[in-house]
C-alpha atoms as a PDB file:
ATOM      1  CA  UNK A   1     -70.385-132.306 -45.485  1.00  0.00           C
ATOM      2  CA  UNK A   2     -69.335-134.842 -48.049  1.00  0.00           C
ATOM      3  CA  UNK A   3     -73.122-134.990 -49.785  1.00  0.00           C
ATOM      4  CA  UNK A   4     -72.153-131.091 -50.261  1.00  0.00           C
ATOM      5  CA  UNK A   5     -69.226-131.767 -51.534  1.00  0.00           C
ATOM      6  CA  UNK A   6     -67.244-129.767 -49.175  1.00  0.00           C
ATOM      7  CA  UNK A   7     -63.808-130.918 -48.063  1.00  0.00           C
ATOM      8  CA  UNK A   8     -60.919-129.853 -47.037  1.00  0.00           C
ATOM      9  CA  UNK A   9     -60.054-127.604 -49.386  1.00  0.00           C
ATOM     10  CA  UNK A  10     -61.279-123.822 -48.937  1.00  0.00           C
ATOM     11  CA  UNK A  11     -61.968-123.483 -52.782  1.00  0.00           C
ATOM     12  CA  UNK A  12     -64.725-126.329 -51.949  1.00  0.00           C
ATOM     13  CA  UNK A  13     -66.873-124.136 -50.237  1.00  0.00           C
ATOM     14  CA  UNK A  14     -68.069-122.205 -53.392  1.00  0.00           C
ATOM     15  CA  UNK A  15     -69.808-122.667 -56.224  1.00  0.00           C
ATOM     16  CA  UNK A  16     -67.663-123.892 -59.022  1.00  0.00           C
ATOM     17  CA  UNK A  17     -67.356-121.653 -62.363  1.00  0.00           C
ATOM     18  CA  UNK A  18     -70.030-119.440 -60.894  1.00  0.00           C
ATOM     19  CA  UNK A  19     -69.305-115.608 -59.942  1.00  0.00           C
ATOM     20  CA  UNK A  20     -71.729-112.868 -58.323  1.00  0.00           C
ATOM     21  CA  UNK A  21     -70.864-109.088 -58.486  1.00  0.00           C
ATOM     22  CA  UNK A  22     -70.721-107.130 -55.168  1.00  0.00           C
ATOM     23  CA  UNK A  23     -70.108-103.976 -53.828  1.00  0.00           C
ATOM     24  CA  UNK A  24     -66.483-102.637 -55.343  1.00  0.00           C
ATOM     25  CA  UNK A  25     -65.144-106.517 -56.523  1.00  0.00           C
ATOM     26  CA  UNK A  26     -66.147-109.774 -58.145  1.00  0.00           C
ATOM     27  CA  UNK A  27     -66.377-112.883 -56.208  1.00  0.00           C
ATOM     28  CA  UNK A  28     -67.611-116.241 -56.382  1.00  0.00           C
ATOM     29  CA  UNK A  29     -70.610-117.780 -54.823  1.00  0.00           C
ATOM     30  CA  UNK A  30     -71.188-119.504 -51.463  1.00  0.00           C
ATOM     31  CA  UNK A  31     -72.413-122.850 -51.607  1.00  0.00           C
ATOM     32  CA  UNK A  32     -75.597-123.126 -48.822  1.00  0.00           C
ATOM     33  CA  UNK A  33     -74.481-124.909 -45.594  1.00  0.00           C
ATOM     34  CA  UNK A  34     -75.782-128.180 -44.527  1.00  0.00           C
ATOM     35  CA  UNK A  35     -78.037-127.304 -41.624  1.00  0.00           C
ATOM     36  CA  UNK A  36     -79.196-129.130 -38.663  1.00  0.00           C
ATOM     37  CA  UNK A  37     -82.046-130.731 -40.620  1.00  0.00           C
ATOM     38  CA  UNK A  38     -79.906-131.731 -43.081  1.00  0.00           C
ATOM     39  CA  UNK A  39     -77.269-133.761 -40.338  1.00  0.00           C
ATOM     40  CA  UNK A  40     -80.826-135.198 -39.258  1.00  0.00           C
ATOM     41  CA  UNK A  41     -81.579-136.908 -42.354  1.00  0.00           C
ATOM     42  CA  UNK A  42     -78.193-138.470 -42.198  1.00  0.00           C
ATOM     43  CA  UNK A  43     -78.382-139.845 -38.983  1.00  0.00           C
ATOM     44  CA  UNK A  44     -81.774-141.422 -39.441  1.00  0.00           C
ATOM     45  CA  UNK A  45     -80.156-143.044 -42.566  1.00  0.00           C
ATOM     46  CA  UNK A  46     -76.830-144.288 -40.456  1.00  0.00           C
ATOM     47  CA  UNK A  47     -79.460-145.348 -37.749  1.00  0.00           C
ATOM     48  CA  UNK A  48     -81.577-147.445 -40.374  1.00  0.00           C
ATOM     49  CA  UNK A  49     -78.705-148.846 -41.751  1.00  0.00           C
ATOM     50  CA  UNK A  50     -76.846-149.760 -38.447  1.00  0.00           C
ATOM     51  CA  UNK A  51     -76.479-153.307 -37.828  1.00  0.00           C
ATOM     52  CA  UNK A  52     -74.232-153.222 -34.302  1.00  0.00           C
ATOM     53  CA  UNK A  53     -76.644-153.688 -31.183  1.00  0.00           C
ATOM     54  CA  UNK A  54     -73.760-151.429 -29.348  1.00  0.00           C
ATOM     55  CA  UNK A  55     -74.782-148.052 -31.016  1.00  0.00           C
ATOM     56  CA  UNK A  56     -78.407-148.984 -31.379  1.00  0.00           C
ATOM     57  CA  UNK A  57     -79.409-146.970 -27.926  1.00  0.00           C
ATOM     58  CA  UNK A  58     -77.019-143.861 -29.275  1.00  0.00           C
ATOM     59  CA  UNK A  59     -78.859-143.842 -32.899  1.00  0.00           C
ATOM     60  CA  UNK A  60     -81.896-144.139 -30.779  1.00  0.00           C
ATOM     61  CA  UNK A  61     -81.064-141.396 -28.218  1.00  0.00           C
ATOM     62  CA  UNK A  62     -79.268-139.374 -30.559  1.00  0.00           C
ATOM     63  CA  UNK A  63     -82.800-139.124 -32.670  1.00  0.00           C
ATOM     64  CA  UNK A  64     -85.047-138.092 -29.736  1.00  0.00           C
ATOM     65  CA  UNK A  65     -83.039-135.097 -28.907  1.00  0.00           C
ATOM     66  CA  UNK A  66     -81.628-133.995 -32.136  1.00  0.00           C
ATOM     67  CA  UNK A  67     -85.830-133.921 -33.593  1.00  0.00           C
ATOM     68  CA  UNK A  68     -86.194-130.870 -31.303  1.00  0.00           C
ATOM     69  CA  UNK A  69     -84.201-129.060 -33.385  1.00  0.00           C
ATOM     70  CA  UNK A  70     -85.424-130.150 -37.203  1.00  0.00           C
ATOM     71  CA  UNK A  71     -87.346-127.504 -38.642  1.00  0.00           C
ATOM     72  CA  UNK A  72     -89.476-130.394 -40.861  1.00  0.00           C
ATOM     73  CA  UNK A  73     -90.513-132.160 -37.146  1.00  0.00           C
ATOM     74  CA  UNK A  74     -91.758-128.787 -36.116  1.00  0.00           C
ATOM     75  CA  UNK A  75     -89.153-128.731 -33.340  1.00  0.00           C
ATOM     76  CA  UNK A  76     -89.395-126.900 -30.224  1.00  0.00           C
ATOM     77  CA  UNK A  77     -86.194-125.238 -31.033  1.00  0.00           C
ATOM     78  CA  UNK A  78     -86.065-125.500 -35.100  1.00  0.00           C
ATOM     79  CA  UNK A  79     -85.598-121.949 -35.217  1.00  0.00           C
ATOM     80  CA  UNK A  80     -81.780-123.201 -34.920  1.00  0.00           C
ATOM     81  CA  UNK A  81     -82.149-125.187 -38.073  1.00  0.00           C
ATOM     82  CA  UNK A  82     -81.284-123.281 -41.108  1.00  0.00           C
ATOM     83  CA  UNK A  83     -79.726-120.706 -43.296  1.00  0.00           C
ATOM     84  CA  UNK A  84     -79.102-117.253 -42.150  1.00  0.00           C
ATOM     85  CA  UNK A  85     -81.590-114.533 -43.545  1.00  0.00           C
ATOM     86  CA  UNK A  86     -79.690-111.650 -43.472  1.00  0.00           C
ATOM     87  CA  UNK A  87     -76.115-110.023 -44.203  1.00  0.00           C
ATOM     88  CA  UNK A  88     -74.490-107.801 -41.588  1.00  0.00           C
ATOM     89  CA  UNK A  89     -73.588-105.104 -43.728  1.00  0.00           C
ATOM     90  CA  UNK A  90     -69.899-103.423 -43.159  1.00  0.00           C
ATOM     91  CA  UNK A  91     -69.888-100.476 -42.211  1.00  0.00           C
ATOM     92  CA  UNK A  92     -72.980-100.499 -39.679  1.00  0.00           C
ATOM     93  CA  UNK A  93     -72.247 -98.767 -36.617  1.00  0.00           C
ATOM     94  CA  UNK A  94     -73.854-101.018 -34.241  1.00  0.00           C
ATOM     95  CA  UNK A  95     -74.722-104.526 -34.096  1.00  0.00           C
ATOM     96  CA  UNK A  96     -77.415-105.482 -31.513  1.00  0.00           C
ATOM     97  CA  UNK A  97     -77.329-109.584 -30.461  1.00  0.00           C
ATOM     98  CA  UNK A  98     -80.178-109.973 -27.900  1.00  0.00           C
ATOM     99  CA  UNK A  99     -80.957-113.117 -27.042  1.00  0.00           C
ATOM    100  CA  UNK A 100     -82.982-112.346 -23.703  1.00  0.00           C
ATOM    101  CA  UNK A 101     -85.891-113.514 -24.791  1.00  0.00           C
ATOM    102  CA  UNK A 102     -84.937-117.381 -25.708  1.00  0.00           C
ATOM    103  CA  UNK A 103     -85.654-120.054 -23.386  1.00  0.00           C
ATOM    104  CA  UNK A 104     -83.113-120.481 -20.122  1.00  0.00           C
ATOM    105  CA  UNK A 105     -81.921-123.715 -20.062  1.00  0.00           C
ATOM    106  CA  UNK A 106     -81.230-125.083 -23.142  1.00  0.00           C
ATOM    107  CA  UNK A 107     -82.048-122.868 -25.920  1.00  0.00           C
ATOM    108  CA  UNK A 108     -80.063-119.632 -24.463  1.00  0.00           C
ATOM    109  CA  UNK A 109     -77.101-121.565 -23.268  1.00  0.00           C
ATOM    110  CA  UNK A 110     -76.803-122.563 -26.819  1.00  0.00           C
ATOM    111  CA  UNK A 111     -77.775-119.423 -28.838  1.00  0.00           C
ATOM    112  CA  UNK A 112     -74.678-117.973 -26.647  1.00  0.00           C
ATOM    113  CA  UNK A 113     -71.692-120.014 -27.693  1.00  0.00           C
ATOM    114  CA  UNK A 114     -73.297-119.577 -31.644  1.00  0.00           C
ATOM    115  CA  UNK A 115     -72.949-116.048 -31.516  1.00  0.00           C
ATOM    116  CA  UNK A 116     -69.496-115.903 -28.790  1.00  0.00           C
ATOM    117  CA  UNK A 117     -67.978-117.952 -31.822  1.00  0.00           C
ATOM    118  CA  UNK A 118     -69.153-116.077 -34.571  1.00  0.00           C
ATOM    119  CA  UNK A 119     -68.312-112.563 -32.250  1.00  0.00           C
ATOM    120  CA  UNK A 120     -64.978-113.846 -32.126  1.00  0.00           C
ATOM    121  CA  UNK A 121     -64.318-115.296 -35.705  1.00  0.00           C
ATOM    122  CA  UNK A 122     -65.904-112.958 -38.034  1.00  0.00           C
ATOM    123  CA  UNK A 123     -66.191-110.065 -35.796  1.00  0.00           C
ATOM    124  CA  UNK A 124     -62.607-109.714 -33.735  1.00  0.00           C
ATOM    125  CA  UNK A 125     -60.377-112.048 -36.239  1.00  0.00           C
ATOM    126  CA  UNK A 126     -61.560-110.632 -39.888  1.00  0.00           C
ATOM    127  CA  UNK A 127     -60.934-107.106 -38.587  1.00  0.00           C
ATOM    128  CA  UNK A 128     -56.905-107.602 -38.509  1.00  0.00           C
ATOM    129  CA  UNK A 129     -56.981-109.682 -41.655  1.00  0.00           C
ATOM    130  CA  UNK A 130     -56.364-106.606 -43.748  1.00  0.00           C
ATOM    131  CA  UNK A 131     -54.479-104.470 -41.491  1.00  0.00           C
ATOM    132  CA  UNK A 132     -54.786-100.983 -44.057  1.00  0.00           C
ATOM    133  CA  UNK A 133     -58.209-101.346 -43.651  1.00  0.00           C
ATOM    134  CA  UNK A 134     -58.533-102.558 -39.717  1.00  0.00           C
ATOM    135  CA  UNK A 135     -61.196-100.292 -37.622  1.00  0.00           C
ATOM    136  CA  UNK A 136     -61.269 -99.413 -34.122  1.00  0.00           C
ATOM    137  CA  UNK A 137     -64.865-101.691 -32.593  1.00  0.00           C
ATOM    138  CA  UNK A 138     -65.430-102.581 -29.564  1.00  0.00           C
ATOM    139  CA  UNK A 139     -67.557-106.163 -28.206  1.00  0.00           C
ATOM    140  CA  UNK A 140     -69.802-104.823 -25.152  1.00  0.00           C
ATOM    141  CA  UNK A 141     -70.964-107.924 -22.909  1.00  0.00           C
ATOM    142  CA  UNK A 142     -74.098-106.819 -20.954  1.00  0.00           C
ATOM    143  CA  UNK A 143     -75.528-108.850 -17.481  1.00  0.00           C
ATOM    144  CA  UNK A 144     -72.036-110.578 -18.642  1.00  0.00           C
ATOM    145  CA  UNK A 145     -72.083-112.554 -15.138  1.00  0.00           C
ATOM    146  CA  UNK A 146     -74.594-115.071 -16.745  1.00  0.00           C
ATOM    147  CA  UNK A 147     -71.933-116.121 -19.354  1.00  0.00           C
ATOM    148  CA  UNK A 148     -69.670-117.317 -16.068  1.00  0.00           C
ATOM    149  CA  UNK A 149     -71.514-120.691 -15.387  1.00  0.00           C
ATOM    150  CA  UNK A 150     -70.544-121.805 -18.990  1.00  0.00           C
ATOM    151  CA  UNK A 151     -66.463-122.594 -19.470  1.00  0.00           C
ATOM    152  CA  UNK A 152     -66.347-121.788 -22.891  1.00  0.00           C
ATOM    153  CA  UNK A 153     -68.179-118.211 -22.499  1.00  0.00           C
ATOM    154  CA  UNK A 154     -65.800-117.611 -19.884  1.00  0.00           C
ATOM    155  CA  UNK A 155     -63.051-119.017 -22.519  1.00  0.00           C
ATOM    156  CA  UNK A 156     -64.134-116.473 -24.580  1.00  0.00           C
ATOM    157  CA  UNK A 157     -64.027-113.479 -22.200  1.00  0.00           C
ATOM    158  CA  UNK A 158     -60.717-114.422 -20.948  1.00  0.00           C
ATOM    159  CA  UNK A 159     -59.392-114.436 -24.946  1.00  0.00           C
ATOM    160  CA  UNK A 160     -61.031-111.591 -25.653  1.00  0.00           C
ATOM    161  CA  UNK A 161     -59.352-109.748 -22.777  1.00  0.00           C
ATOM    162  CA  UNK A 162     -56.147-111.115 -23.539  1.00  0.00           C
ATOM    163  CA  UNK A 163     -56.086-110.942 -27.560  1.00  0.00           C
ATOM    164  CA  UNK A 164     -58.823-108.603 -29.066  1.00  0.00           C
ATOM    165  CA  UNK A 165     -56.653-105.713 -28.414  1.00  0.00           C
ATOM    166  CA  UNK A 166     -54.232-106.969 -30.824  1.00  0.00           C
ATOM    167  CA  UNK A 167     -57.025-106.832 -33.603  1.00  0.00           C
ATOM    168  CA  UNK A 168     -57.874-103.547 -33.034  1.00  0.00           C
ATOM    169  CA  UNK A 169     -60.803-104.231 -30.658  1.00  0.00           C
ATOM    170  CA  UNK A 170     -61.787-103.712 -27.429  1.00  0.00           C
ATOM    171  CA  UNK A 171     -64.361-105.262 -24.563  1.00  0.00           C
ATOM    172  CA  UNK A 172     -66.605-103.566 -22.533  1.00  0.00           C
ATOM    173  CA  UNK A 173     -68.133-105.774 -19.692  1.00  0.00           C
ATOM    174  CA  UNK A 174     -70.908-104.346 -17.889  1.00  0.00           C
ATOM    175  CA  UNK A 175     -72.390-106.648 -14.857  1.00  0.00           C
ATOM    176  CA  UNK A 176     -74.139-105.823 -11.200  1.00  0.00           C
ATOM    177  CA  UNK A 177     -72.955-108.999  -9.678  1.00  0.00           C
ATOM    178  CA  UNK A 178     -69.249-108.520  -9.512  1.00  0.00           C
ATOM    179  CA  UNK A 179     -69.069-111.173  -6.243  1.00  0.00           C
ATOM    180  CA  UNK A 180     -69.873-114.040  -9.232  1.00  0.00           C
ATOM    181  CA  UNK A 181     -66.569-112.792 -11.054  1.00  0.00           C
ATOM    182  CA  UNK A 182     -64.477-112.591  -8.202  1.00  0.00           C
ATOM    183  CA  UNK A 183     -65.253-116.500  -6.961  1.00  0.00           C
ATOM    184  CA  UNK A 184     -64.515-117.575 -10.275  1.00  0.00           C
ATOM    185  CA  UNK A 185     -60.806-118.360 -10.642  1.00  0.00           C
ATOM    186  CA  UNK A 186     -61.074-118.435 -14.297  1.00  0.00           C
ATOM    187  CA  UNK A 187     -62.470-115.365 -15.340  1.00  0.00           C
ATOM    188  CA  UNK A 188     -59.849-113.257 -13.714  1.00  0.00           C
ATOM    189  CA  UNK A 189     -57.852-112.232 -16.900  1.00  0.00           C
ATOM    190  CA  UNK A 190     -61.159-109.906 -17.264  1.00  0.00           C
ATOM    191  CA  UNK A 191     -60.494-107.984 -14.410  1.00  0.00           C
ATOM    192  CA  UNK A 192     -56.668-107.765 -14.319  1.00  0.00           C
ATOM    193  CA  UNK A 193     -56.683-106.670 -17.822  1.00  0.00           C
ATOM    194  CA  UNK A 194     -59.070-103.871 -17.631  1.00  0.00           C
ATOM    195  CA  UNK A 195     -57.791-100.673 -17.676  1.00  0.00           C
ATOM    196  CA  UNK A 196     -60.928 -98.560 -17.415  1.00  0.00           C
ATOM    197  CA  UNK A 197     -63.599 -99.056 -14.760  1.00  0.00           C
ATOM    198  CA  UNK A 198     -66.697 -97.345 -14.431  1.00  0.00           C
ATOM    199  CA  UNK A 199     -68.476 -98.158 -10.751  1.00  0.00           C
ATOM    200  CA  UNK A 200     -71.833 -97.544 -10.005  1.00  0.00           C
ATOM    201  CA  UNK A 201     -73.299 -97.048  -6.687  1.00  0.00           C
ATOM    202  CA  UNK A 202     -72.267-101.035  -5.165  1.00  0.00           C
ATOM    203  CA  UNK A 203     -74.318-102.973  -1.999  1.00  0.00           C
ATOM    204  CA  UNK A 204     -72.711-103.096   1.073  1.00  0.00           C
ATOM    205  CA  UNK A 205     -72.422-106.723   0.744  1.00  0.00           C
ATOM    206  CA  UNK A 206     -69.811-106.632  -2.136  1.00  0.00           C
ATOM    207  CA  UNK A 207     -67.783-103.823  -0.991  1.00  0.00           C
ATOM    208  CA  UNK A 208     -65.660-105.405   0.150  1.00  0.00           C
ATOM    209  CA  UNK A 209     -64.491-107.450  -2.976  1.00  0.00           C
ATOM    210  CA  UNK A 210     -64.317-104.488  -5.154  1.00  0.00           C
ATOM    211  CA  UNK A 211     -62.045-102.695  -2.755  1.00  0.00           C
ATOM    212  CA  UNK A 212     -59.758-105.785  -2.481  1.00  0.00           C
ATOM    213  CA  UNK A 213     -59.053-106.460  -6.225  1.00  0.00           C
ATOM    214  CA  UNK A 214     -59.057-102.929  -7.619  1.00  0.00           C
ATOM    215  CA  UNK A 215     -57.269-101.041  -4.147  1.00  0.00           C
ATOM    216  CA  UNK A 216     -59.970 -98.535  -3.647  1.00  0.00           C
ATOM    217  CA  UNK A 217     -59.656 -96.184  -0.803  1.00  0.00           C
ATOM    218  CA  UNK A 218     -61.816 -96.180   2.173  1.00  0.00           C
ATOM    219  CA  UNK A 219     -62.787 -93.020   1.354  1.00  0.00           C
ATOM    220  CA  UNK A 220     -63.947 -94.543  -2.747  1.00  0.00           C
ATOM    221  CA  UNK A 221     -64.984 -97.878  -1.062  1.00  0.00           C
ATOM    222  CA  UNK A 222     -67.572 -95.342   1.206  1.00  0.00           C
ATOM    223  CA  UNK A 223     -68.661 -92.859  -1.758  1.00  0.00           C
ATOM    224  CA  UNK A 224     -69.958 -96.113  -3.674  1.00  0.00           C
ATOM    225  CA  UNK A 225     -72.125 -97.223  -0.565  1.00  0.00           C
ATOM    226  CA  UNK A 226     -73.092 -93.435  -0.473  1.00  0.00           C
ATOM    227  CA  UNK A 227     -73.613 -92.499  -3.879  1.00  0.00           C
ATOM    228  CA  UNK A 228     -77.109 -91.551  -5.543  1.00  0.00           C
ATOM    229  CA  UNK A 229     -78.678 -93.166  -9.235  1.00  0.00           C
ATOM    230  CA  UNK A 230     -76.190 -91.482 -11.411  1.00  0.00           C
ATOM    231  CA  UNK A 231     -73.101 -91.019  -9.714  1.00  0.00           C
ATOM    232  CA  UNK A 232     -70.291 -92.758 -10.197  1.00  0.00           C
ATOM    233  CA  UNK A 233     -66.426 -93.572  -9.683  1.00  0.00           C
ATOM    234  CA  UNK A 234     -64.005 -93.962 -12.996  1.00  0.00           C
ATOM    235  CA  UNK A 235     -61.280 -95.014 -12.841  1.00  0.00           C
ATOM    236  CA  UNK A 236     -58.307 -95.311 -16.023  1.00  0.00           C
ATOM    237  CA  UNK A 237     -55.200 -96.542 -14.520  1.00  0.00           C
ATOM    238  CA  UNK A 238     -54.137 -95.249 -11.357  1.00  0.00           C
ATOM    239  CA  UNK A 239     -56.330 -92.227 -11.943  1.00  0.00           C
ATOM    240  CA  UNK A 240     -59.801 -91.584 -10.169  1.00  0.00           C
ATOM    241  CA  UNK A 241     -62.685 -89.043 -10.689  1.00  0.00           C
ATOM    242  CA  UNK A 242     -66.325 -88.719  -9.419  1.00  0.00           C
ATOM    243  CA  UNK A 243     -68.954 -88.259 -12.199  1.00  0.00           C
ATOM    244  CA  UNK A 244     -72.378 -87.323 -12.557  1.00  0.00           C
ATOM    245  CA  UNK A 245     -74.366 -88.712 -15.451  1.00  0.00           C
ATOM    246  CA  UNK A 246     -77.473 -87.320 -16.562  1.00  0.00           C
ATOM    247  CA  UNK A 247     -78.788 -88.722 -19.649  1.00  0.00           C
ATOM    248  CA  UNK A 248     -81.203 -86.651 -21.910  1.00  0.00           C
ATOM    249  CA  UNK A 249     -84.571 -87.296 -22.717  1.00  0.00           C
ATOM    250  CA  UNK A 250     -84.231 -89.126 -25.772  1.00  0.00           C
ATOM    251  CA  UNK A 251     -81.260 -90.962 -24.529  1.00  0.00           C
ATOM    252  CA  UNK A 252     -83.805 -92.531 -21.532  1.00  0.00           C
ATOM    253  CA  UNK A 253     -85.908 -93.714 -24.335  1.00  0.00           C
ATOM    254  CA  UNK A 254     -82.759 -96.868 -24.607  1.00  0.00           C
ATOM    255  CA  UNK A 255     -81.858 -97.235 -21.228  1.00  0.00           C
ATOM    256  CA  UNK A 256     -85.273 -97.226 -19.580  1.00  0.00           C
ATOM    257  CA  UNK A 257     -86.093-100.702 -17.753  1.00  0.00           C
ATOM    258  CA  UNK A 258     -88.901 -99.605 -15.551  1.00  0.00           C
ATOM    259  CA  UNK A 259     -91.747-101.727 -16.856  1.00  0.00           C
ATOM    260  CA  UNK A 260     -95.067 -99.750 -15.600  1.00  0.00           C
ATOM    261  CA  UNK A 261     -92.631 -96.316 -16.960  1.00  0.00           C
ATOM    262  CA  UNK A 262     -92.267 -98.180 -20.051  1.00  0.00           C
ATOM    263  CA  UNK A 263     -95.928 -98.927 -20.351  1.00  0.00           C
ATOM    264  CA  UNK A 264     -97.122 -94.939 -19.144  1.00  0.00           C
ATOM    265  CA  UNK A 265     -94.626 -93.974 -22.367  1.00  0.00           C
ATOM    266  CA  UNK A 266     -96.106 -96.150 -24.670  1.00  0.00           C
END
């Protein structure tokens, strides 16, 4: 950070005596970020110039793993080395962040927490910042039981449960393994702060749990083992209703998943 000249002070992180016009003000411009690459360079410079046997395997260690990830040793992973190549625009109504398609173990796991942190920081926080000009938005968490291995995903589920509210925002966590919540001490600030619930037609198997933590009645705890693709128990408070959903033509288009009806469409 110090090569960038960025400190301390907030004012460091632009470009001094230089201004760019935007949309409705004046303000001044970013300096670029160091990026992973960038660190890189620096390390292989401390590592050269190390003279203490005792951090010799570290330096060492340090470099094989971090050259996975430098864009200039055409890393496996360098597409997490460098600046970002687009602005999302206020204003848009939805904001898609799919990372299905990343690599399990290492590569998802760490495209996560990026994008939990900046969900929470420029997302949820900058939205109360000016509170004349706060919107309603909402942070929807699909398949969210695969965040619940990770402590600081569920860190940030249980915040956002508790806090986002407060900012004007609100969470939406959609899942089909609700067992993998309920054996998971920590992530049950999700479930006793949800005031809505939608339920789906449920396996036998986890029954059982749902009608423990949210007090359904036999007779709702039987309608979900019952229940055909489409029907559904809601739930706001101490309220209940059945529903039907039917979903138009176009709106099957999104919510398809059925690969060989997915390829007979296309």
């Amino acid at each position: 950070m110090q090569d960038y000249g960025i400190t301390a002070d907030p004012n460091s992180l632009y470009v001094n005596g230089q201004g760019q016009i935007r949309i409705g003000n004046i303000g001044r411009e970013k300096k670029k970020m160091p990026t992973i690459g960038s660190w890189y360079k620096t390390l292989v410079k401390k590592a050269e110039e190390n003279t203490d046997e005792n951090y010799t395997f570290h330096y060492s260690y340090l470099r094989k793993v971090m050259k996975q990830y430098v864009r200039e040793l055409n890393g496996q992973m360098a597409y997490f080395d460098g600046q970002s190549t687009f602005d999302l625009l206020e204003g848009v109504p939805f904001i898609n962040l799919d990372i299905s398609q990343l690599e399990e173990r290492f590569a998802r796991p760490l495209a996560q927490q990026i994008l939990l942190s900046w969900i929470w920081e420029k997302f949820v926080k900058k939205n109360s910042e000016d509170r004349a000009k706060a919107t309603k938005k909402r942070v929807l968490v699909d398949e969210a039981w695969m965040l619940l291995p990770f402590p600081e995903a569920v860190d940030f589920l249980n915040k956002m449960a508790r806090r986002a509210r407060k900012r004007n925002v609100s969470l939406a966590i959609v899942s089909q393994r609700f067992q993998d919540f309920y054996e998971k001490p920590e992530a049950q600030a999700v479930l006793t702060s949800s005031d809505t619930k939608l339920f789906l037609a449920q396996d036998k198997s986890e029954i059982g749990y749902l009608k423990e933590v949210f007090k359904l009645s036999e007779g709702e705890a039987n309608f979900l083992v019952t229940c055909t693709i489409g029907e559904g128990l809601f739930k706001v408070g101490s309220d209940t209703a059945i529903l039907q959903i039917t979903p138009t033509r176009k709106e099957f288009e999104f919510m398809e998943t059925n690969l060989n009806k997915l390829a007979e469409n296309n």
